[in-house]
PDB file of N, CA and C in Angstrom:
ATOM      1  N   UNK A   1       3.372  -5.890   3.617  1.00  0.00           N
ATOM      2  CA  UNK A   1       4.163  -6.075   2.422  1.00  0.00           C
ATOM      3  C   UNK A   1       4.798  -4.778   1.956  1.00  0.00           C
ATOM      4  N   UNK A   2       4.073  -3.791   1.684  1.00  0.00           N
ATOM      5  CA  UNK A   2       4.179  -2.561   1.002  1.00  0.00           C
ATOM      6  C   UNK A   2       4.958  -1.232   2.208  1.00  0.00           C
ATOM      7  N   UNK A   3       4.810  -1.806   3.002  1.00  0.00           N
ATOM      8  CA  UNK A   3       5.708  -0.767   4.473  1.00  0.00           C
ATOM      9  C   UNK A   3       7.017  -0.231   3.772  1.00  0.00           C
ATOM     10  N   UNK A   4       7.822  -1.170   4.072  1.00  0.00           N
ATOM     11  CA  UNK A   4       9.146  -1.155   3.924  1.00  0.00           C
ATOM     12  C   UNK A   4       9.861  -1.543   2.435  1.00  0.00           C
ATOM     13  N   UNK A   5       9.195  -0.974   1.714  1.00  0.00           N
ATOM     14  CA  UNK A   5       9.293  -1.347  -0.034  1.00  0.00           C
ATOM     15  C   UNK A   5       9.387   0.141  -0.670  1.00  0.00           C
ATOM     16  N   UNK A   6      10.079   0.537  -1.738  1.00  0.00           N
ATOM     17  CA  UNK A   6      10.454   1.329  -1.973  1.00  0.00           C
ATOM     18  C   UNK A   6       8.755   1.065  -3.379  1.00  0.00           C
ATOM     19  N   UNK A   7       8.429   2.180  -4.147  1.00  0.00           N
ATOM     20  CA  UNK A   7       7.432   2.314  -4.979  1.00  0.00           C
ATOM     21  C   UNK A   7       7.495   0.979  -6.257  1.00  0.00           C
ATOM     22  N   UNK A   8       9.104   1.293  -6.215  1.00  0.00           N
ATOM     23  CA  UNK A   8       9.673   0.610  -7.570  1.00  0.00           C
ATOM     24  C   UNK A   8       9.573  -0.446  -6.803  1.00  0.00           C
ATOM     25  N   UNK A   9       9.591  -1.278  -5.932  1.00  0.00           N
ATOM     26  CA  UNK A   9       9.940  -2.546  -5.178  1.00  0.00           C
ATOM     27  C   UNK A   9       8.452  -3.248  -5.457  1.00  0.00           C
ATOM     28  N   UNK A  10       7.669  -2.614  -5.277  1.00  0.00           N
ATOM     29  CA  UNK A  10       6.311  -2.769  -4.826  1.00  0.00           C
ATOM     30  C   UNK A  10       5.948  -3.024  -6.289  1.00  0.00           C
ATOM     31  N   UNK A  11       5.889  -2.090  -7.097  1.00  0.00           N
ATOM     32  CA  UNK A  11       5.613  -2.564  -8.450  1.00  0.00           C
ATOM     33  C   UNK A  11       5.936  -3.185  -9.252  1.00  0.00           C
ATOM     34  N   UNK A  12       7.332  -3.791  -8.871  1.00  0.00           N
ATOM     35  CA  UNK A  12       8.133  -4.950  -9.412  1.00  0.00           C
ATOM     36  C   UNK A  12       7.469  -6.483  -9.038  1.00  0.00           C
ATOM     37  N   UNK A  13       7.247  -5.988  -7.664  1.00  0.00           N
ATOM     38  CA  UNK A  13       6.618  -7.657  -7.123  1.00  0.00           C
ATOM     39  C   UNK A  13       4.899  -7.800  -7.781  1.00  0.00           C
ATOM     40  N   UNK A  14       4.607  -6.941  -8.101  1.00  0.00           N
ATOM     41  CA  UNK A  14       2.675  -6.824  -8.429  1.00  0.00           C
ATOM     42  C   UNK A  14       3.118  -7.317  -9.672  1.00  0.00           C
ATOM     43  N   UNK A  15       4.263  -6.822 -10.738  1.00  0.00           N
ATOM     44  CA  UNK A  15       4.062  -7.257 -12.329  1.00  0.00           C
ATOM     45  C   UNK A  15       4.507  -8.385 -12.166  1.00  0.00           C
ATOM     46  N   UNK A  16       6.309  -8.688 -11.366  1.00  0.00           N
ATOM     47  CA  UNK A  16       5.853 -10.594 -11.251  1.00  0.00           C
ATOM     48  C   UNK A  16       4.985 -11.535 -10.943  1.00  0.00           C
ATOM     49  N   UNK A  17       3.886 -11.051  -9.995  1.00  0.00           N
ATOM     50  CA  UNK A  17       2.981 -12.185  -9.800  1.00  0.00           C
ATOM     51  C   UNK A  17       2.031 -12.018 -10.775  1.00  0.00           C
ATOM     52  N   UNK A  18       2.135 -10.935 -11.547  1.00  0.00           N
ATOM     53  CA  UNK A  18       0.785 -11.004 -12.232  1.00  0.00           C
ATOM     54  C   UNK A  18       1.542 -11.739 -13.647  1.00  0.00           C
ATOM     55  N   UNK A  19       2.620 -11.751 -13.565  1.00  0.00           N
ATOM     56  CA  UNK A  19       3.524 -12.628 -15.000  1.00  0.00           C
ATOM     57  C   UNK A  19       3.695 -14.003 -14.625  1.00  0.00           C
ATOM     58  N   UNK A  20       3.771 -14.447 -13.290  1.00  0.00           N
ATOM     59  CA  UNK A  20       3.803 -15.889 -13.180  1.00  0.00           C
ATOM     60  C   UNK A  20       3.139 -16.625 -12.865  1.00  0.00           C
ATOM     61  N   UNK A  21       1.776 -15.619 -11.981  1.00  0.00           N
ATOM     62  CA  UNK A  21       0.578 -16.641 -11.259  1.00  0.00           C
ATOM     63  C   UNK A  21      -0.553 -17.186 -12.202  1.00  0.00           C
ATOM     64  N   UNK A  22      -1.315 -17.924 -12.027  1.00  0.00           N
ATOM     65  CA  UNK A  22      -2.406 -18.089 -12.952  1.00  0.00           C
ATOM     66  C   UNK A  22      -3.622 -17.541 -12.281  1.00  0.00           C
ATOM     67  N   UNK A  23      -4.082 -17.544 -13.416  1.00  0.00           N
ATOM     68  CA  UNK A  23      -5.279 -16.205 -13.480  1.00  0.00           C
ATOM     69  C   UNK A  23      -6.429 -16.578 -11.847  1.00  0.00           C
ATOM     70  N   UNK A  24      -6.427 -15.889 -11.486  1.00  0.00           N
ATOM     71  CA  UNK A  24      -7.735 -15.701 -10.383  1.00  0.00           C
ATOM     72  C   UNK A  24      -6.774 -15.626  -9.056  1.00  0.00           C
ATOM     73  N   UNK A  25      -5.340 -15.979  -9.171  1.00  0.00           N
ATOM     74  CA  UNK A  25      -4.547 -16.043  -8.038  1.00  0.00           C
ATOM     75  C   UNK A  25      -4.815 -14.445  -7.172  1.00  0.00           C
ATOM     76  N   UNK A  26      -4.305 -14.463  -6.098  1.00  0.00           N
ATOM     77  CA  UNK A  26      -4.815 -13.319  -5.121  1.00  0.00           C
ATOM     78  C   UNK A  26      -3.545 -13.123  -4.667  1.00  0.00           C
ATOM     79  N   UNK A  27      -3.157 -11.568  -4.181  1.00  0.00           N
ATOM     80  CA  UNK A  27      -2.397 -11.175  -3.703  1.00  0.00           C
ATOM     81  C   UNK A  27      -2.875  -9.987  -2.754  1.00  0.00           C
ATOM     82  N   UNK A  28      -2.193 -10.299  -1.356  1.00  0.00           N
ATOM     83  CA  UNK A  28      -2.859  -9.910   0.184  1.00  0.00           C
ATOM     84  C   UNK A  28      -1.727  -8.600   0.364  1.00  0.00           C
ATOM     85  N   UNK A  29      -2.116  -7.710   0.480  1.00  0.00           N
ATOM     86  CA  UNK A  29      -1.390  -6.444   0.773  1.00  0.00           C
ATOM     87  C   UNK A  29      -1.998  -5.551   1.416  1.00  0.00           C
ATOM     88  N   UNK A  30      -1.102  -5.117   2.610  1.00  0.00           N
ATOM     89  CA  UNK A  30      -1.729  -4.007   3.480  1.00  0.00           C
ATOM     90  C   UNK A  30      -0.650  -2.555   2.964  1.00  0.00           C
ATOM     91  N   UNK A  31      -1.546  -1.922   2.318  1.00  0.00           N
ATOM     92  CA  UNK A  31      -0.673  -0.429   2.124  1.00  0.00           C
ATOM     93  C   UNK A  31      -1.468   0.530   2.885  1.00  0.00           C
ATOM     94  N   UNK A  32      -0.048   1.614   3.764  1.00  0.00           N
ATOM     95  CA  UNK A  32      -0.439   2.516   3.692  1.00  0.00           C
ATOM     96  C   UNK A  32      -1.083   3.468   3.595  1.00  0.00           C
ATOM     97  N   UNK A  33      -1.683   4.823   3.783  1.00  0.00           N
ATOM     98  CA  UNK A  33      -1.676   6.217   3.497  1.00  0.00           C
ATOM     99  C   UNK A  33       0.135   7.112   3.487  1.00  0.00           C
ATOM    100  N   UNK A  34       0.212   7.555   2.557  1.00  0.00           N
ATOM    101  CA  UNK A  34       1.344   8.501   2.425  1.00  0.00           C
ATOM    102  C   UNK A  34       1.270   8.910   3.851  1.00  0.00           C
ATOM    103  N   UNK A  35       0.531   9.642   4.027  1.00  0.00           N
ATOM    104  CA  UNK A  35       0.211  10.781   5.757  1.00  0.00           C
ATOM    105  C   UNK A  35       1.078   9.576   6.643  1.00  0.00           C
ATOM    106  N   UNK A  36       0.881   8.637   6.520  1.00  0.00           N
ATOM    107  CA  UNK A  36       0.952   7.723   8.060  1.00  0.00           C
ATOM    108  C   UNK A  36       2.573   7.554   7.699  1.00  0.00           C
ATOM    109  N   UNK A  37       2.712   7.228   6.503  1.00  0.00           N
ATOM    110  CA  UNK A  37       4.364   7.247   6.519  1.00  0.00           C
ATOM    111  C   UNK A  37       5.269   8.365   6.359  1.00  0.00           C
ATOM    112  N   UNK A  38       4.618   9.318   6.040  1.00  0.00           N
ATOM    113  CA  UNK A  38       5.626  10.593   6.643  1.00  0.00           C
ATOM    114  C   UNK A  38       5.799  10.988   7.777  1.00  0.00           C
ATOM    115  N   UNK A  39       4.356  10.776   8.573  1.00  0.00           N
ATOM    116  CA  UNK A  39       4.421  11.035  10.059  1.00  0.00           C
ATOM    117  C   UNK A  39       5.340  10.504  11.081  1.00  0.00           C
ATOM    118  N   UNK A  40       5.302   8.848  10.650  1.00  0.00           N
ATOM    119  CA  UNK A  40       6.687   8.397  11.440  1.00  0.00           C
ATOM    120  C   UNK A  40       8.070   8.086  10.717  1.00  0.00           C
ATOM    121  N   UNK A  41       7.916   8.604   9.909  1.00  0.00           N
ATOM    122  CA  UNK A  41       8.987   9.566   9.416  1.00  0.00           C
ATOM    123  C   UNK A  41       9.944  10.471  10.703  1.00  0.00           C
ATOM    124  N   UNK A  42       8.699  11.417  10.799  1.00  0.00           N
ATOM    125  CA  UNK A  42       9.394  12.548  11.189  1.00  0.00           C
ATOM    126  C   UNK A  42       9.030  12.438  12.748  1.00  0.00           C
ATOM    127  N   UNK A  43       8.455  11.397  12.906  1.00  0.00           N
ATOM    128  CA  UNK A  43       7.576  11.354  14.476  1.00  0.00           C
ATOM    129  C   UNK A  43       8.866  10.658  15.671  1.00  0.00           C
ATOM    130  N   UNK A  44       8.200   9.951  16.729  1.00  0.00           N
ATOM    131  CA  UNK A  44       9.351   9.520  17.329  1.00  0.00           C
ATOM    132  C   UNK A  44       9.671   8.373  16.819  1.00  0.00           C
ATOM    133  N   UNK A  45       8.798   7.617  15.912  1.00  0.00           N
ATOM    134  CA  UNK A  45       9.079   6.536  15.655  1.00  0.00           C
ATOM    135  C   UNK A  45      10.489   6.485  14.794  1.00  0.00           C
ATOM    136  N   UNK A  46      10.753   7.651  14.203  1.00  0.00           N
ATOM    137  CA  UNK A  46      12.111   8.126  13.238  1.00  0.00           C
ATOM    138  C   UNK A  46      13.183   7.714  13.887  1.00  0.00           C
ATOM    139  N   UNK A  47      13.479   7.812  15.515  1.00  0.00           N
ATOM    140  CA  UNK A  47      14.389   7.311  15.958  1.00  0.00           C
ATOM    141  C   UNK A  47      14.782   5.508  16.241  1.00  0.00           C
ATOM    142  N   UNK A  48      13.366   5.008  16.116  1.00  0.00           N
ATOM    143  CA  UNK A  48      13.590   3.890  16.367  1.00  0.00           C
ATOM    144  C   UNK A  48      14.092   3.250  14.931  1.00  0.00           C
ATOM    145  N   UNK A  49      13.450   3.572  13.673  1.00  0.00           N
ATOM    146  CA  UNK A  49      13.311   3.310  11.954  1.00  0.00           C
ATOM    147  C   UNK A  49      15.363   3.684  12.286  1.00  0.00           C
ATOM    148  N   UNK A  50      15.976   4.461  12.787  1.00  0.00           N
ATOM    149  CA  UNK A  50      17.315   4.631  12.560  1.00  0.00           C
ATOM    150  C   UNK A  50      17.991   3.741  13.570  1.00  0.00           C
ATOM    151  N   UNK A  51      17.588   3.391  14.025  1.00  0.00           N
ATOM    152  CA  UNK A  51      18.454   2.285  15.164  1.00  0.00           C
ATOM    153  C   UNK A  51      18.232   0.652  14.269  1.00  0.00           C
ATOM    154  N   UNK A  52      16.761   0.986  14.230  1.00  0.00           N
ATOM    155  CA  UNK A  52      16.909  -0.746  13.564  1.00  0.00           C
ATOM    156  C   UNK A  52      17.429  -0.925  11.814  1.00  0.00           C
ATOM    157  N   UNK A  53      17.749   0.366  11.565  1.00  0.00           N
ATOM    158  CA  UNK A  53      17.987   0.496  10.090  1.00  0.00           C
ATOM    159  C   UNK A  53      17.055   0.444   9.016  1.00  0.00           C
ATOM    160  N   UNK A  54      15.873   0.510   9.230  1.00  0.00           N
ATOM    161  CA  UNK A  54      14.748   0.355   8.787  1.00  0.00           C
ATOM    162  C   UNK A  54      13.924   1.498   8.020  1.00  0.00           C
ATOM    163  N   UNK A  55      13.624   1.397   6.610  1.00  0.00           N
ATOM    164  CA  UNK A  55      13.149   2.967   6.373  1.00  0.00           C
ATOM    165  C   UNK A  55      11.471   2.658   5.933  1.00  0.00           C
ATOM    166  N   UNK A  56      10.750   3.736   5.812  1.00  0.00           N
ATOM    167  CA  UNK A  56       9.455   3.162   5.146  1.00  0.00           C
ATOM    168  C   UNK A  56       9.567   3.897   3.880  1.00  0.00           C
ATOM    169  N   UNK A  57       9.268   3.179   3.393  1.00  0.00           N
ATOM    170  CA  UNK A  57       9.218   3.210   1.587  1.00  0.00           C
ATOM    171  C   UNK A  57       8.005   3.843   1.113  1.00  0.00           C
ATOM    172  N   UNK A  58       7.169   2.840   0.980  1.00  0.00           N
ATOM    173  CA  UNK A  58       5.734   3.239  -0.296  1.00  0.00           C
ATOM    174  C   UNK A  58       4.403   3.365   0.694  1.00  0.00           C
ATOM    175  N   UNK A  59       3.603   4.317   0.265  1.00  0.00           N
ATOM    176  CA  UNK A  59       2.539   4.764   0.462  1.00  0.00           C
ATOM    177  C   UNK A  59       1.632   5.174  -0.220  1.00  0.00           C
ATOM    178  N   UNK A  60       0.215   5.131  -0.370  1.00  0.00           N
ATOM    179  CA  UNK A  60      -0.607   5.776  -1.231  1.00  0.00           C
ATOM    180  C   UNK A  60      -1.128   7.184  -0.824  1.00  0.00           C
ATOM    181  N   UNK A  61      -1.228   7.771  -1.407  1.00  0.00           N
ATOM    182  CA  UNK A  61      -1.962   9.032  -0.993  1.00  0.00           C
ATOM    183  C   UNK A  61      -4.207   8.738  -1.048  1.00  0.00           C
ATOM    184  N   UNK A  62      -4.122   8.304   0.775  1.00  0.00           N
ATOM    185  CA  UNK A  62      -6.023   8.036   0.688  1.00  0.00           C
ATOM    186  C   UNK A  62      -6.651   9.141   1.069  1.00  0.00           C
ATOM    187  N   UNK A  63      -5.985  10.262   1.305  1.00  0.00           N
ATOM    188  CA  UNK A  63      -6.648  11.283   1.663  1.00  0.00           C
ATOM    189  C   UNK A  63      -8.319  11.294   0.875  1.00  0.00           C
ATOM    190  N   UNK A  64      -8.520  11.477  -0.119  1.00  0.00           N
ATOM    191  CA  UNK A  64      -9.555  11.398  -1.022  1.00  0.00           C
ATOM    192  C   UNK A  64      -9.425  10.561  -1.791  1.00  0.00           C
ATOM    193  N   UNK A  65     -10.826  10.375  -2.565  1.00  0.00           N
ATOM    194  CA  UNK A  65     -11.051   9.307  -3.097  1.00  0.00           C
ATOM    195  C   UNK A  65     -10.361   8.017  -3.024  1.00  0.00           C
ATOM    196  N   UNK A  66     -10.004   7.580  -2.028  1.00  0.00           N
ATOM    197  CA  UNK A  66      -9.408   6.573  -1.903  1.00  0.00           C
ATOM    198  C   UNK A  66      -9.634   4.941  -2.341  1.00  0.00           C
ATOM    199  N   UNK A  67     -10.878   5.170  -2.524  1.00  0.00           N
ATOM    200  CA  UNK A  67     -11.314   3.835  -3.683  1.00  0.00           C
ATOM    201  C   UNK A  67     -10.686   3.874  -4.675  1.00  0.00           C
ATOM    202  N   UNK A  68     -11.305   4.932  -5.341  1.00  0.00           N
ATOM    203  CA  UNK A  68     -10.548   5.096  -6.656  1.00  0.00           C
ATOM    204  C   UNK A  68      -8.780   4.958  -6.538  1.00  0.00           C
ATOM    205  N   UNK A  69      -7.890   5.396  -6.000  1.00  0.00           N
ATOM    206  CA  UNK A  69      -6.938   5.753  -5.472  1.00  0.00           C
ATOM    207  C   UNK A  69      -6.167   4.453  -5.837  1.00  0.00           C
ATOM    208  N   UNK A  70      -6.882   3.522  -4.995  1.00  0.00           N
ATOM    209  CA  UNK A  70      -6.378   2.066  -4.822  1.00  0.00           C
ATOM    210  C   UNK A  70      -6.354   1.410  -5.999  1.00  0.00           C
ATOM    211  N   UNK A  71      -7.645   1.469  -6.599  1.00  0.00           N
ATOM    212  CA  UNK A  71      -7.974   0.898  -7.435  1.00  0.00           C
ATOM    213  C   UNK A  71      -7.300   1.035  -9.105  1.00  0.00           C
ATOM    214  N   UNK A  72      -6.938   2.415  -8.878  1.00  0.00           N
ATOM    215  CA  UNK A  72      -5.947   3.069 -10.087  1.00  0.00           C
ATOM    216  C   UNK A  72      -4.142   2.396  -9.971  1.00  0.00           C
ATOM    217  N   UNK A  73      -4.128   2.486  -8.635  1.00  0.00           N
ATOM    218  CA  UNK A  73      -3.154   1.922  -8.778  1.00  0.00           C
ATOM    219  C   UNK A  73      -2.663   0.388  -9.247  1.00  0.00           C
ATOM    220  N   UNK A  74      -3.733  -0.194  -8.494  1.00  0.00           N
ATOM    221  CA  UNK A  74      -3.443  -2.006  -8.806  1.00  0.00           C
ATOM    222  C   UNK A  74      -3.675  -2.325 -10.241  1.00  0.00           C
ATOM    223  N   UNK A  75      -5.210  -1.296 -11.152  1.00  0.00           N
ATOM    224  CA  UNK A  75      -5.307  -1.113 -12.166  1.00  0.00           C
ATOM    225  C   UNK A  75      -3.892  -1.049 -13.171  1.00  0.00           C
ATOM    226  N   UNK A  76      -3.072  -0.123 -12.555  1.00  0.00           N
ATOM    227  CA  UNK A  76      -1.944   0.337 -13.253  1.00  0.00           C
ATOM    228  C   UNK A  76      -0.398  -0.390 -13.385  1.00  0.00           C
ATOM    229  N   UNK A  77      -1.029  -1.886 -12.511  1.00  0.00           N
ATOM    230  CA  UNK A  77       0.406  -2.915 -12.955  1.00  0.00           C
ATOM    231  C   UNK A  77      -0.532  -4.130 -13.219  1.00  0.00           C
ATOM    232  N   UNK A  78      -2.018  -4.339 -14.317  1.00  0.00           N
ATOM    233  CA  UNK A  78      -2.685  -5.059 -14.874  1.00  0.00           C
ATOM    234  C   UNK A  78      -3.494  -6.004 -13.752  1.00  0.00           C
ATOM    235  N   UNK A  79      -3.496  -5.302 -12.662  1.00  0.00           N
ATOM    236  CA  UNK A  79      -4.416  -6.306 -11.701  1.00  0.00           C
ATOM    237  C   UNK A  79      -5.887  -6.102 -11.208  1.00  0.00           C
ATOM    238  N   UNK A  80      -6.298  -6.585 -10.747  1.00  0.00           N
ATOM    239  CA  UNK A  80      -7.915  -5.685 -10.147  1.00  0.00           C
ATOM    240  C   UNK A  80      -8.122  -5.970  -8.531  1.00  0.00           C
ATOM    241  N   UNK A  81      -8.908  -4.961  -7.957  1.00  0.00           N
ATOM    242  CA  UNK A  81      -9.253  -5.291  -6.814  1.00  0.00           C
ATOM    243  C   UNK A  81     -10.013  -5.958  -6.606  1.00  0.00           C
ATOM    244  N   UNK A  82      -9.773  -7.095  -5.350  1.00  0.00           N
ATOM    245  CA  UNK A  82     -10.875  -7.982  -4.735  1.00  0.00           C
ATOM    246  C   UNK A  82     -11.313  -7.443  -3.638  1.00  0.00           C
ATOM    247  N   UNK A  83     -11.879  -7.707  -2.361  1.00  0.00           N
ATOM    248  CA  UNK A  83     -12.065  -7.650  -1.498  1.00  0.00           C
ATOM    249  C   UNK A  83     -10.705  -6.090  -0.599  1.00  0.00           C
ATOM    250  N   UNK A  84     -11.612  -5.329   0.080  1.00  0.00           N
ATOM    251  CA  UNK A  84     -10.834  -4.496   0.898  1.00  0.00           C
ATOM    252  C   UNK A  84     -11.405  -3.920   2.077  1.00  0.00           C
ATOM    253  N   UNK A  85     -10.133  -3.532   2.412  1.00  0.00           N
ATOM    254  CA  UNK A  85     -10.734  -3.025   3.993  1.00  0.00           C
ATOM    255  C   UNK A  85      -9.510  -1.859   4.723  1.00  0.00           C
ATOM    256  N   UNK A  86     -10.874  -0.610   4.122  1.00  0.00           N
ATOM    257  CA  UNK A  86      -9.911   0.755   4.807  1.00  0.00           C
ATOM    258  C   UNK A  86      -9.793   0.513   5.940  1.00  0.00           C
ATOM    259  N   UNK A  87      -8.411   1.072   6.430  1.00  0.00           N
ATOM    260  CA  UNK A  87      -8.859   0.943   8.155  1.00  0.00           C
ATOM    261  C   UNK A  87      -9.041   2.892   8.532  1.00  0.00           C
ATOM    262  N   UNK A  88      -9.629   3.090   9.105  1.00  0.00           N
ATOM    263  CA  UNK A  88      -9.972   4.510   9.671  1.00  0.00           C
ATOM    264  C   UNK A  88     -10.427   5.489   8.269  1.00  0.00           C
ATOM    265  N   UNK A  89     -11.669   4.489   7.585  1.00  0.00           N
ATOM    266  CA  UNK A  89     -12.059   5.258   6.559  1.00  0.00           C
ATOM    267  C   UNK A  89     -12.989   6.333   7.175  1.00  0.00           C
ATOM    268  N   UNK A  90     -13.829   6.412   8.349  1.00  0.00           N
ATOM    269  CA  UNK A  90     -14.629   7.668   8.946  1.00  0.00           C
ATOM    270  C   UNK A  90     -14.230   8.725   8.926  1.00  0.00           C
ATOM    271  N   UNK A  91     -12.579   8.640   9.171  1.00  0.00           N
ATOM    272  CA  UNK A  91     -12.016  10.135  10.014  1.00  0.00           C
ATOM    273  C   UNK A  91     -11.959  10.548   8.576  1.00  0.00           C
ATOM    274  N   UNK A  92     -11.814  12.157   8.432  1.00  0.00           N
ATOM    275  CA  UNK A  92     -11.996  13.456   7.764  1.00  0.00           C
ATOM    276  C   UNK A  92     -10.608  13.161   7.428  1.00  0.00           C
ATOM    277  N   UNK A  93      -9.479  12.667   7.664  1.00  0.00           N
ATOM    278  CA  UNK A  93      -8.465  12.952   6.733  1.00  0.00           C
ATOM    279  C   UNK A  93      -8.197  11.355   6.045  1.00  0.00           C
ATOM    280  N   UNK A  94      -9.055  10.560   5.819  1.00  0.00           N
ATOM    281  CA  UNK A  94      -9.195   9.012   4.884  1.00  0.00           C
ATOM    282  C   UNK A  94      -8.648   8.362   5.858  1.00  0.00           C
ATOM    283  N   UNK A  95      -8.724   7.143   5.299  1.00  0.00           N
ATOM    284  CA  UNK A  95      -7.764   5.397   6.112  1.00  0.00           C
ATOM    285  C   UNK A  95      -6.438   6.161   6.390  1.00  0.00           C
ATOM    286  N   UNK A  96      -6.298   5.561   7.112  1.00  0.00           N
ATOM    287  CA  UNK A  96      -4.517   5.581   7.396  1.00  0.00           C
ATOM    288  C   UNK A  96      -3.532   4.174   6.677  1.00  0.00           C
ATOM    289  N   UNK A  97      -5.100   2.942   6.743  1.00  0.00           N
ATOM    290  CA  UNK A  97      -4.576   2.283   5.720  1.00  0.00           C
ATOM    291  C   UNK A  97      -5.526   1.189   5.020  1.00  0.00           C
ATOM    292  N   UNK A  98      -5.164   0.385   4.165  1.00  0.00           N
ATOM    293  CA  UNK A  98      -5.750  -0.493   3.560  1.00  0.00           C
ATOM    294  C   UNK A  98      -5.543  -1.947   3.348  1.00  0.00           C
ATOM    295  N   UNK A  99      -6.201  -2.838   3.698  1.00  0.00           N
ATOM    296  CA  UNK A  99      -6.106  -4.248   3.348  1.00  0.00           C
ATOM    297  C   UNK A  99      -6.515  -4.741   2.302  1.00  0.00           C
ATOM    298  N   UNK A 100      -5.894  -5.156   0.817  1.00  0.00           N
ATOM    299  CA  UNK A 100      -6.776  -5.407  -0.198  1.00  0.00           C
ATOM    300  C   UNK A 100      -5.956  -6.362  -1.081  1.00  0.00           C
ATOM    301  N   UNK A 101      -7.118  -7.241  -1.532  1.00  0.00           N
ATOM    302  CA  UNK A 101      -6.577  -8.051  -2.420  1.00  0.00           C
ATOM    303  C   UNK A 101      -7.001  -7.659  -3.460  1.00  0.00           C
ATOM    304  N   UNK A 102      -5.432  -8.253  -4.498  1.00  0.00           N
ATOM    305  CA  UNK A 102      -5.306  -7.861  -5.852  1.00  0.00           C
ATOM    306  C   UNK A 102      -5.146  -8.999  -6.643  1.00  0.00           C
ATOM    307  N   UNK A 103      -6.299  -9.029  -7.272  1.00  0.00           N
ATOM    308  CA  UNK A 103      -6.273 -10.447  -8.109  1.00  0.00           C
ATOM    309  C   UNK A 103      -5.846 -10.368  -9.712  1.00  0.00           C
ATOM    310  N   UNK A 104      -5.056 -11.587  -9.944  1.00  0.00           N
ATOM    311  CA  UNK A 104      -4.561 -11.348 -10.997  1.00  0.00           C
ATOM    312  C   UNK A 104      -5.711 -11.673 -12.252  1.00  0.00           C
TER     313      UNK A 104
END
Protein backbone atom coordinates (compact mmCIF):
# COMPACT_ATOMS: atom_id res chain seq x y z
CA UNK A 1 0.00 0.00 0.00
CA UNK A 2 2.42 2.52 1.46
CA UNK A 3 5.43 1.82 -1.38
CA UNK A 4 4.44 4.03 -3.91
CA UNK A 5 2.42 6.74 -1.84
CA UNK A 6 3.73 9.92 -1.17
CA UNK A 7 3.55 10.65 3.14
CA UNK A 8 0.59 12.98 2.47
CA UNK A 9 -1.10 10.11 0.30
CA UNK A 10 -0.71 7.66 2.98
CA UNK A 11 -2.13 9.82 5.62
CA UNK A 12 -4.97 10.90 3.68
CA UNK A 13 -6.11 7.27 3.09
CA UNK A 14 -5.52 6.23 7.16
CA UNK A 15 -7.87 9.52 8.15
CA UNK A 16 -10.51 8.36 5.47
CA UNK A 17 -10.90 4.99 6.65
CA UNK A 18 -10.74 5.90 10.01
CA UNK A 19 -13.77 8.67 9.06
CA UNK A 20 -15.82 6.16 7.19
CA UNK A 21 -15.22 2.64 8.56
CA UNK A 22 -16.93 1.42 11.63
CA UNK A 23 -15.19 0.94 14.60
CA UNK A 24 -13.02 -2.39 14.93
CA UNK A 25 -12.60 -2.29 10.98
CA UNK A 26 -8.82 -3.25 10.08
CA UNK A 27 -6.56 -1.87 7.75
CA UNK A 28 -3.59 -4.24 6.17
CA UNK A 29 -0.45 -2.27 5.32
CA UNK A 30 2.99 -3.25 4.54
CA UNK A 31 5.38 -0.14 5.14
CA UNK A 32 8.67 0.22 4.63
CA UNK A 33 11.97 1.25 6.45
CA UNK A 34 13.13 4.75 5.06
CA UNK A 35 16.81 2.81 4.53
CA UNK A 36 15.11 0.32 2.05
CA UNK A 37 13.58 3.16 0.08
CA UNK A 38 16.43 5.27 -0.36
CA UNK A 39 18.54 2.43 -1.23
CA UNK A 40 16.60 1.65 -4.33
CA UNK A 41 16.42 4.88 -4.82
CA UNK A 42 19.82 5.22 -5.57
CA UNK A 43 20.51 1.38 -6.19
CA UNK A 44 20.02 -0.34 -9.57
CA UNK A 45 16.65 -0.66 -8.98
CA UNK A 46 16.57 3.46 -9.76
CA UNK A 47 16.86 2.57 -13.28
CA UNK A 48 14.13 0.32 -13.52
CA UNK A 49 11.61 2.92 -10.92
CA UNK A 50 12.59 5.42 -14.23
CA UNK A 51 11.60 3.27 -17.06
CA UNK A 52 8.38 2.14 -15.50
CA UNK A 53 7.73 5.69 -14.17
CA UNK A 54 7.38 4.63 -10.86
CA UNK A 55 8.73 6.50 -7.72
CA UNK A 56 8.76 5.27 -4.02
CA UNK A 57 7.18 7.59 -1.82
CA UNK A 58 6.73 6.86 2.05
CA UNK A 59 8.80 5.15 4.48
CA UNK A 60 9.26 4.92 8.16
CA UNK A 61 12.39 5.39 9.74
CA UNK A 62 12.76 1.44 11.87
CA UNK A 63 16.14 1.83 12.45
CA UNK A 64 15.33 2.03 16.32
CA UNK A 65 12.70 1.66 18.29
CA UNK A 66 10.67 0.60 15.77
CA UNK A 67 7.66 -0.50 17.78
CA UNK A 68 7.30 2.54 19.08
CA UNK A 69 8.01 4.12 15.63
CA UNK A 70 5.00 2.38 14.11
CA UNK A 71 2.95 2.73 16.64
CA UNK A 72 3.39 6.68 16.92
CA UNK A 73 2.67 6.91 13.72
CA UNK A 74 -0.76 5.03 13.21
CA UNK A 75 -1.32 6.64 16.77
CA UNK A 76 -0.94 9.98 14.96
CA UNK A 77 -3.93 9.72 12.27
CA UNK A 78 -6.35 8.29 15.43
CA UNK A 79 -5.77 4.56 14.80
CA UNK A 80 -4.10 1.73 16.86
CA UNK A 81 -2.05 -1.15 16.14
CA UNK A 82 -3.26 -4.70 15.76
CA UNK A 83 -1.33 -7.46 14.96
CA UNK A 84 2.41 -7.00 13.22
CA UNK A 85 5.13 -8.42 11.68
CA UNK A 86 8.73 -6.84 11.29
CA UNK A 87 10.33 -8.43 8.59
CA UNK A 88 14.30 -8.55 9.32
CA UNK A 89 13.75 -7.31 12.89
CA UNK A 90 17.27 -9.39 14.08
CA UNK A 91 19.63 -7.51 11.85
CA UNK A 92 21.50 -4.51 13.73
CA UNK A 93 20.17 -1.96 11.38
CA UNK A 94 15.94 -2.85 12.25
CA UNK A 95 13.17 -4.44 9.71
CA UNK A 96 13.55 -3.35 6.42
CA UNK A 97 9.88 -3.68 6.78
CA UNK A 98 6.58 -4.11 8.40
CA UNK A 99 3.22 -5.82 8.09
CA UNK A 100 0.64 -4.29 10.40
CA UNK A 101 -2.74 -3.81 10.98
CA UNK A 102 -4.31 -0.64 11.93
CA UNK A 103 -7.52 -0.79 13.48
CA UNK A 104 -9.85 1.79 13.55
Amino acid sequence: MTLYLSEQAVRKTMHDIRTHAPAGSVLLADIYADRMTALAKSGALSKTLDYTDEGLGFGLPLAENYAATLTAFVASEGLTVGETFFMGSADSKGPFMVVAEMVV
